[in-house]
PDB file of N, CA and C in Angstrom:
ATOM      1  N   UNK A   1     180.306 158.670 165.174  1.00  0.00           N
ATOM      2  CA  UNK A   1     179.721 157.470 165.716  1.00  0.00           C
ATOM      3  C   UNK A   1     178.374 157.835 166.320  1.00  0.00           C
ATOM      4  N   UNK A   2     177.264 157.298 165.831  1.00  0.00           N
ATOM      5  CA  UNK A   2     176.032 157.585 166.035  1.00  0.00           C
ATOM      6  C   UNK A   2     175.098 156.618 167.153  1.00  0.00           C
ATOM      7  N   UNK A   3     174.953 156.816 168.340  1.00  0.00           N
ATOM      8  CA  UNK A   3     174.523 155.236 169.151  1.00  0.00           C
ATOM      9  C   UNK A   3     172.891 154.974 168.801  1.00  0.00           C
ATOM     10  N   UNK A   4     172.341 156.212 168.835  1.00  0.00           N
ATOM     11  CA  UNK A   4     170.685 155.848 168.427  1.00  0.00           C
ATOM     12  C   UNK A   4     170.567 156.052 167.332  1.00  0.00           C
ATOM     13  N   UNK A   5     170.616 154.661 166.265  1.00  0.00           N
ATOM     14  CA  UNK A   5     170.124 155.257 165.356  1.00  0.00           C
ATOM     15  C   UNK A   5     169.162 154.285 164.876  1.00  0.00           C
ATOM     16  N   UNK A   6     168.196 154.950 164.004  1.00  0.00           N
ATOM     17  CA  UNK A   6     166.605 154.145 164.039  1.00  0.00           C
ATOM     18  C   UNK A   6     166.593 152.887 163.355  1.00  0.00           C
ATOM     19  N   UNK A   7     165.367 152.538 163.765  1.00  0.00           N
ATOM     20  CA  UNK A   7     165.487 151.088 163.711  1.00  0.00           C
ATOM     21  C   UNK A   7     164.789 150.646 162.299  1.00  0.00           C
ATOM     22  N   UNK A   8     164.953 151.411 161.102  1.00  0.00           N
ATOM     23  CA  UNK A   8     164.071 151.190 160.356  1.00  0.00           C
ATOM     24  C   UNK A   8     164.481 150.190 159.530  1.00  0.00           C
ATOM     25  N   UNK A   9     163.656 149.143 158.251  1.00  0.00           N
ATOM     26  CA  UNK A   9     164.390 147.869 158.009  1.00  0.00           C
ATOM     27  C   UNK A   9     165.238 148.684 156.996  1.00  0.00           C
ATOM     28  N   UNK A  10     165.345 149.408 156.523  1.00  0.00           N
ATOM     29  CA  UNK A  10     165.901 149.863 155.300  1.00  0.00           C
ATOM     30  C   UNK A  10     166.907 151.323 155.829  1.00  0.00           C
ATOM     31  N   UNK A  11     168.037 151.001 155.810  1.00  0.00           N
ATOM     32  CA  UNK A  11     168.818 152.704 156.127  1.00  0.00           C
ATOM     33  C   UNK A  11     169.482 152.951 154.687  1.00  0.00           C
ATOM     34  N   UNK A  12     169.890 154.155 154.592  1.00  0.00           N
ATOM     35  CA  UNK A  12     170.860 154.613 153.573  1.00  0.00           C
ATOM     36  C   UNK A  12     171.763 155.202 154.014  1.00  0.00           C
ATOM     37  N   UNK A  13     173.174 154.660 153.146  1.00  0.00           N
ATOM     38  CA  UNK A  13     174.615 155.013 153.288  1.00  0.00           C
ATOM     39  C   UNK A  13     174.985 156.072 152.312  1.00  0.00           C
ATOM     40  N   UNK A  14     175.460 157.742 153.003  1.00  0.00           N
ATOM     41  CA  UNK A  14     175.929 158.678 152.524  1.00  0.00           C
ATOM     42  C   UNK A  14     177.309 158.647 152.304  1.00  0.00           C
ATOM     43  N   UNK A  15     177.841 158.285 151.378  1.00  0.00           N
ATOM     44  CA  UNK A  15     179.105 158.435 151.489  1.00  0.00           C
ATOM     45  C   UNK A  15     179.935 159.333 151.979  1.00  0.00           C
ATOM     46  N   UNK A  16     179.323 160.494 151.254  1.00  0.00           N
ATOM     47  CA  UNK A  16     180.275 162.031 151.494  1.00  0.00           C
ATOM     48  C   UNK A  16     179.899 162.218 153.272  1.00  0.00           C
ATOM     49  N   UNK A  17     178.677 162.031 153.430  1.00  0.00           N
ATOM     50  CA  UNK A  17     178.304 162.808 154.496  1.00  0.00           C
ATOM     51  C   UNK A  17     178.590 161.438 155.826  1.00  0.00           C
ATOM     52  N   UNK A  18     178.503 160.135 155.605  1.00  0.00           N
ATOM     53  CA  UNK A  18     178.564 159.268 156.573  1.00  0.00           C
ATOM     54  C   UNK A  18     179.664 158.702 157.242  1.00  0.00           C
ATOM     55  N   UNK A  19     180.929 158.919 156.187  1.00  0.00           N
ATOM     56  CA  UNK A  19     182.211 158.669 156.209  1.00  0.00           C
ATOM     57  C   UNK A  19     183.140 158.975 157.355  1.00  0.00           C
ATOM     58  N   UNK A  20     183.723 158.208 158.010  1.00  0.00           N
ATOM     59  CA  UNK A  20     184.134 159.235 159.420  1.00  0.00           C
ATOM     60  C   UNK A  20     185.892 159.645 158.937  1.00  0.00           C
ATOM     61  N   UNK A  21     186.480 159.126 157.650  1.00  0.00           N
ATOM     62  CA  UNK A  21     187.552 159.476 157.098  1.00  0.00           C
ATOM     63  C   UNK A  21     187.421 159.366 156.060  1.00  0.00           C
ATOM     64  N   UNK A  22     188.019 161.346 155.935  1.00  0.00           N
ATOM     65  CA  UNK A  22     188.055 161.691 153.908  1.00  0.00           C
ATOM     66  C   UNK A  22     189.176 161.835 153.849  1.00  0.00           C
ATOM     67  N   UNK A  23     190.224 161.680 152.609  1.00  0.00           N
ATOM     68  CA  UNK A  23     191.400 161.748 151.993  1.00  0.00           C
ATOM     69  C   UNK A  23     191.013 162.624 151.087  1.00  0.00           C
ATOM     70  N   UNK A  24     191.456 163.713 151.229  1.00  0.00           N
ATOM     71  CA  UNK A  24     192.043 164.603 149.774  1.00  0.00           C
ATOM     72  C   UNK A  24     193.818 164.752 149.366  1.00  0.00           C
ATOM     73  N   UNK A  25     193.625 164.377 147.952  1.00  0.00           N
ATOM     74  CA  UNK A  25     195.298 164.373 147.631  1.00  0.00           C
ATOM     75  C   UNK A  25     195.486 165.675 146.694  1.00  0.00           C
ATOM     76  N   UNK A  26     196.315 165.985 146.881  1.00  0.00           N
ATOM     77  CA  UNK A  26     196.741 167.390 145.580  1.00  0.00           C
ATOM     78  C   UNK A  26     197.868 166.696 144.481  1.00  0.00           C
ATOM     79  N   UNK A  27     197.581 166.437 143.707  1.00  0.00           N
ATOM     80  CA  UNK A  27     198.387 165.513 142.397  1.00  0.00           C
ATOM     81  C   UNK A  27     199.737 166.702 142.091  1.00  0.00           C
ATOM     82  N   UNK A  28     200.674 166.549 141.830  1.00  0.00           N
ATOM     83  CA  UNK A  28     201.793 167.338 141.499  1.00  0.00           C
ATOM     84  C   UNK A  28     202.616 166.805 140.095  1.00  0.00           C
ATOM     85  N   UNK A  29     202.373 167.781 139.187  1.00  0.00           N
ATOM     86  CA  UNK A  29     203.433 167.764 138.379  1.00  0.00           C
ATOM     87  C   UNK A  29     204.503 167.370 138.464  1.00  0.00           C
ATOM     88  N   UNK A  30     205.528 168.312 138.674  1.00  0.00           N
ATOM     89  CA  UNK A  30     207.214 168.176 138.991  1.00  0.00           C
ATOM     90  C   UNK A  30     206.883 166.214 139.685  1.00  0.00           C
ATOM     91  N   UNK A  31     206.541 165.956 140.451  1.00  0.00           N
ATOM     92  CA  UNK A  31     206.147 164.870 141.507  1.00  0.00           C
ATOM     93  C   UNK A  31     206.555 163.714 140.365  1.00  0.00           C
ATOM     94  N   UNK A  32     205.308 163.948 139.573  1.00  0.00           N
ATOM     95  CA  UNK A  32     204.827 162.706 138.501  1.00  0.00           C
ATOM     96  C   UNK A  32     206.441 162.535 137.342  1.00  0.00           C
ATOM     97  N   UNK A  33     206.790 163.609 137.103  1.00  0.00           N
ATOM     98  CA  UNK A  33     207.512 163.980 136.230  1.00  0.00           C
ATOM     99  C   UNK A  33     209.096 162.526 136.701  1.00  0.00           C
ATOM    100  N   UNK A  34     209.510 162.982 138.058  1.00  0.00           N
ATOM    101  CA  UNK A  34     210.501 162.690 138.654  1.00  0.00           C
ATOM    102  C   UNK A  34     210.629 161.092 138.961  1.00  0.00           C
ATOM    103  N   UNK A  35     209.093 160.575 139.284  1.00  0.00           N
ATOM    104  CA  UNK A  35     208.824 159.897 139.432  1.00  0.00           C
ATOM    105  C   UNK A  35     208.793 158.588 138.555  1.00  0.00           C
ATOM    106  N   UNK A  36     208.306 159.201 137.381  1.00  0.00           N
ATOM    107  CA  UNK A  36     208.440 158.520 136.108  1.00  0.00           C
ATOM    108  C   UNK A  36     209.784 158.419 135.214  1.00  0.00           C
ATOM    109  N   UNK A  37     210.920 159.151 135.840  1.00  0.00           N
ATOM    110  CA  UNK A  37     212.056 159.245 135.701  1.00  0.00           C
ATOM    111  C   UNK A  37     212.780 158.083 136.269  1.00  0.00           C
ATOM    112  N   UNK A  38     212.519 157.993 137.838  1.00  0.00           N
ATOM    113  CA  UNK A  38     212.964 157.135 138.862  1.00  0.00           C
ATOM    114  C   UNK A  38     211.999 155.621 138.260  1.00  0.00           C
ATOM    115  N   UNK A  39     211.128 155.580 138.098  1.00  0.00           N
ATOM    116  CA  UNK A  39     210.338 154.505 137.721  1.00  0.00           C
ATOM    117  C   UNK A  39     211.048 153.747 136.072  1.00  0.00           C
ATOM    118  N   UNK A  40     211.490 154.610 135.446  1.00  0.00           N
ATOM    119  CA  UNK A  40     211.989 154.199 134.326  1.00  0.00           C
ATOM    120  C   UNK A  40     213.254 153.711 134.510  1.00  0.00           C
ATOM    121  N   UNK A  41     214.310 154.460 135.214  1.00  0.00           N
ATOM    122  CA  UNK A  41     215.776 153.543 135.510  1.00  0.00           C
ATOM    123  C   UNK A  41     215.531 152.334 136.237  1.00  0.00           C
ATOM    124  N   UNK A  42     214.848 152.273 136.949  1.00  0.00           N
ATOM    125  CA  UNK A  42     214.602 151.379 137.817  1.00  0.00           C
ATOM    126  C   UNK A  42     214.094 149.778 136.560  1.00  0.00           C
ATOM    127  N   UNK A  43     213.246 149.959 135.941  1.00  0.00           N
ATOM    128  CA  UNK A  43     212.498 149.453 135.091  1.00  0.00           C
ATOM    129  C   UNK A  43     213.391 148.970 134.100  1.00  0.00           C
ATOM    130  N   UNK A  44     213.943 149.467 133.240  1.00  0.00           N
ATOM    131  CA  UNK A  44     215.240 149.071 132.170  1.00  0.00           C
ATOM    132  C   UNK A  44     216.562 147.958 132.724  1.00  0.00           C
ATOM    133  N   UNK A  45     216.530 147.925 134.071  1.00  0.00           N
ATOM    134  CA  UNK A  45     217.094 147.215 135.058  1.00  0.00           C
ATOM    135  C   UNK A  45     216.089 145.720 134.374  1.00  0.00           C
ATOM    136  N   UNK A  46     214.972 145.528 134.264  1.00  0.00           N
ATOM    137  CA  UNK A  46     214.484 144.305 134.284  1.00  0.00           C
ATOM    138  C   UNK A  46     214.308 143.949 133.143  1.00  0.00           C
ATOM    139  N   UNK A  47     214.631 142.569 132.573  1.00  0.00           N
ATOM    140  CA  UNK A  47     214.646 142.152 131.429  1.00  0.00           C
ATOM    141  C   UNK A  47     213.214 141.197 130.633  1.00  0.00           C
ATOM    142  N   UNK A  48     212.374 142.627 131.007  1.00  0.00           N
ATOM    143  CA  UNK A  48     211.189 142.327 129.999  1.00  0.00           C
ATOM    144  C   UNK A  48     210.511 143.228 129.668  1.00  0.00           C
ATOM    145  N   UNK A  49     209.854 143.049 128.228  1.00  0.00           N
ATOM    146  CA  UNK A  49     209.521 143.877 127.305  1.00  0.00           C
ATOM    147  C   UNK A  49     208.079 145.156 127.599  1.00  0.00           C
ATOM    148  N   UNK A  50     207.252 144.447 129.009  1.00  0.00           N
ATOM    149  CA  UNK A  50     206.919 145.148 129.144  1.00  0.00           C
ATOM    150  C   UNK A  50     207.143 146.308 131.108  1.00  0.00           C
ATOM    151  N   UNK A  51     208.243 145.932 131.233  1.00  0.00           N
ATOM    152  CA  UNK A  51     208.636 146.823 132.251  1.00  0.00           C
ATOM    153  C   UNK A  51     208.974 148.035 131.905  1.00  0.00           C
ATOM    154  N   UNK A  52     209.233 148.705 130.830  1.00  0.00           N
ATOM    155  CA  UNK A  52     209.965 149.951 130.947  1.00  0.00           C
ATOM    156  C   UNK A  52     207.869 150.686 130.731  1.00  0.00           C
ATOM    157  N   UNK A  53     207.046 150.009 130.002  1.00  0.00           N
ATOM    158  CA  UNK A  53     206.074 151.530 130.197  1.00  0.00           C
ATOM    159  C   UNK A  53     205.416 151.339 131.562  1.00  0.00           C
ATOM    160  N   UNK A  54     205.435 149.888 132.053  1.00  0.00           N
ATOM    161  CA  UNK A  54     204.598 149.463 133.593  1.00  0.00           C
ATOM    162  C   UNK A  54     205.320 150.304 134.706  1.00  0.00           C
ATOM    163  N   UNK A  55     206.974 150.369 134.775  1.00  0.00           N
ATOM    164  CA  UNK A  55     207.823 151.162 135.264  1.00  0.00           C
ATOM    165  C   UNK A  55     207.370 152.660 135.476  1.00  0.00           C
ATOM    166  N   UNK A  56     207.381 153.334 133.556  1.00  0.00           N
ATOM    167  CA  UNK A  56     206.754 154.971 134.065  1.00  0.00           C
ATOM    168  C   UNK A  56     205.787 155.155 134.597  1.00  0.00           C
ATOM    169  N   UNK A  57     204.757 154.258 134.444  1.00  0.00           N
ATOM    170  CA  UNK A  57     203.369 154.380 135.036  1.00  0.00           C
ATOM    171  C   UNK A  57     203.042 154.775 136.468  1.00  0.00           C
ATOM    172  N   UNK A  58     203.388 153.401 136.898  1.00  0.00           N
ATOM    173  CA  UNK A  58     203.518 153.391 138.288  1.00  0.00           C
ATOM    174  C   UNK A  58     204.288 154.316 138.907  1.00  0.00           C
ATOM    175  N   UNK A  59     205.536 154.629 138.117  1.00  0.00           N
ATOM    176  CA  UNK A  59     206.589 155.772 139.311  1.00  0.00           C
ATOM    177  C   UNK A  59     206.167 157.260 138.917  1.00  0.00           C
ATOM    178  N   UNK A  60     205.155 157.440 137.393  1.00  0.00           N
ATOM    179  CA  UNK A  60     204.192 158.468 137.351  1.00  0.00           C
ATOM    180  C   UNK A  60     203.138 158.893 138.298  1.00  0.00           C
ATOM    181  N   UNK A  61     202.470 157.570 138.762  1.00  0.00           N
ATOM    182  CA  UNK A  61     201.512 157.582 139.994  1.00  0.00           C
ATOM    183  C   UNK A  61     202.012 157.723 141.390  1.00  0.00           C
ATOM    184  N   UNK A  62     203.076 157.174 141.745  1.00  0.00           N
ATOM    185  CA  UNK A  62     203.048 157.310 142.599  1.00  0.00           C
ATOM    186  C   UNK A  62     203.541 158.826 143.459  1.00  0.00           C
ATOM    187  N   UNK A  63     204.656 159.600 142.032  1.00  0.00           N
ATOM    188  CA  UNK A  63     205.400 160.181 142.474  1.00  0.00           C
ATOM    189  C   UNK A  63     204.204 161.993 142.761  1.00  0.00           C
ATOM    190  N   UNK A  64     203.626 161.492 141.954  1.00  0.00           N
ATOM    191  CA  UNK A  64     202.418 162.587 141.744  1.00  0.00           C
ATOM    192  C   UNK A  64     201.727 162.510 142.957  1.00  0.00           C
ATOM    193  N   UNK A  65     201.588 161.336 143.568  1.00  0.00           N
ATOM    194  CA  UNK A  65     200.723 161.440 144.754  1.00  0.00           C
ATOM    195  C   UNK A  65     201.656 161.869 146.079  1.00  0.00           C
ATOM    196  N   UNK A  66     202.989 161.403 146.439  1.00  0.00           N
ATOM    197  CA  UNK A  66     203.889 161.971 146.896  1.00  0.00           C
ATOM    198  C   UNK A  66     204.811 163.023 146.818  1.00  0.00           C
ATOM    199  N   UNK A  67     204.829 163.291 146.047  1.00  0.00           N
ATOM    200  CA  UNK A  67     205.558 164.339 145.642  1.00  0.00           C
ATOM    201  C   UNK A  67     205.318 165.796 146.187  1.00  0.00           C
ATOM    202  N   UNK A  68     205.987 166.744 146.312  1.00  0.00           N
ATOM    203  CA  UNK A  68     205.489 167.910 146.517  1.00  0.00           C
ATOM    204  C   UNK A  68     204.482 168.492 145.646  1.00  0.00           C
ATOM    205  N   UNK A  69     203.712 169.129 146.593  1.00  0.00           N
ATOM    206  CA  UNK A  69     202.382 169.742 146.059  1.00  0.00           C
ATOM    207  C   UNK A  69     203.255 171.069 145.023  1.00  0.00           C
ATOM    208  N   UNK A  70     202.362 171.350 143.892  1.00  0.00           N
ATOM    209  CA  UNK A  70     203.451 172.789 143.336  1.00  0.00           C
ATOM    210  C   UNK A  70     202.404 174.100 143.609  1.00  0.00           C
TER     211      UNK A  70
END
């Protein structure tokens, strides 16, 4: 948090450097794998044609982002 900062009409926004919160994620294999496992039973449960690949997808993504790091 910066209190003086100049008054010029024009500023520029650093992303990397201006940001006061960075997220780094470590994506995991095994994670995605399990995930897309759990995302698929889950998915075959619903009776339409396109839930079972929307199913792996999503429980691919998510499980990769949660999942243990390997």
């Amino acid at each position: 948090m910066k209190f003086n900062k100049p008054s010029n009409a024009v500023s520029v926004y650093y992303p990397d450097r201006d940001s006061p919160v960075k997220y780094e994620i470590e994506l995991s294999m095994s994670g995605a794998k399990k995930g897309m496992a759990i995302g698929l039973l889950i998915a075959s449960r619903v009776p339409h044609p396109l839930s079972v690949p929307i199913g792996a997808v999503a429980g691919g993504v998510l499980g990769a982002i949660f999942g243990k790091a390997d």
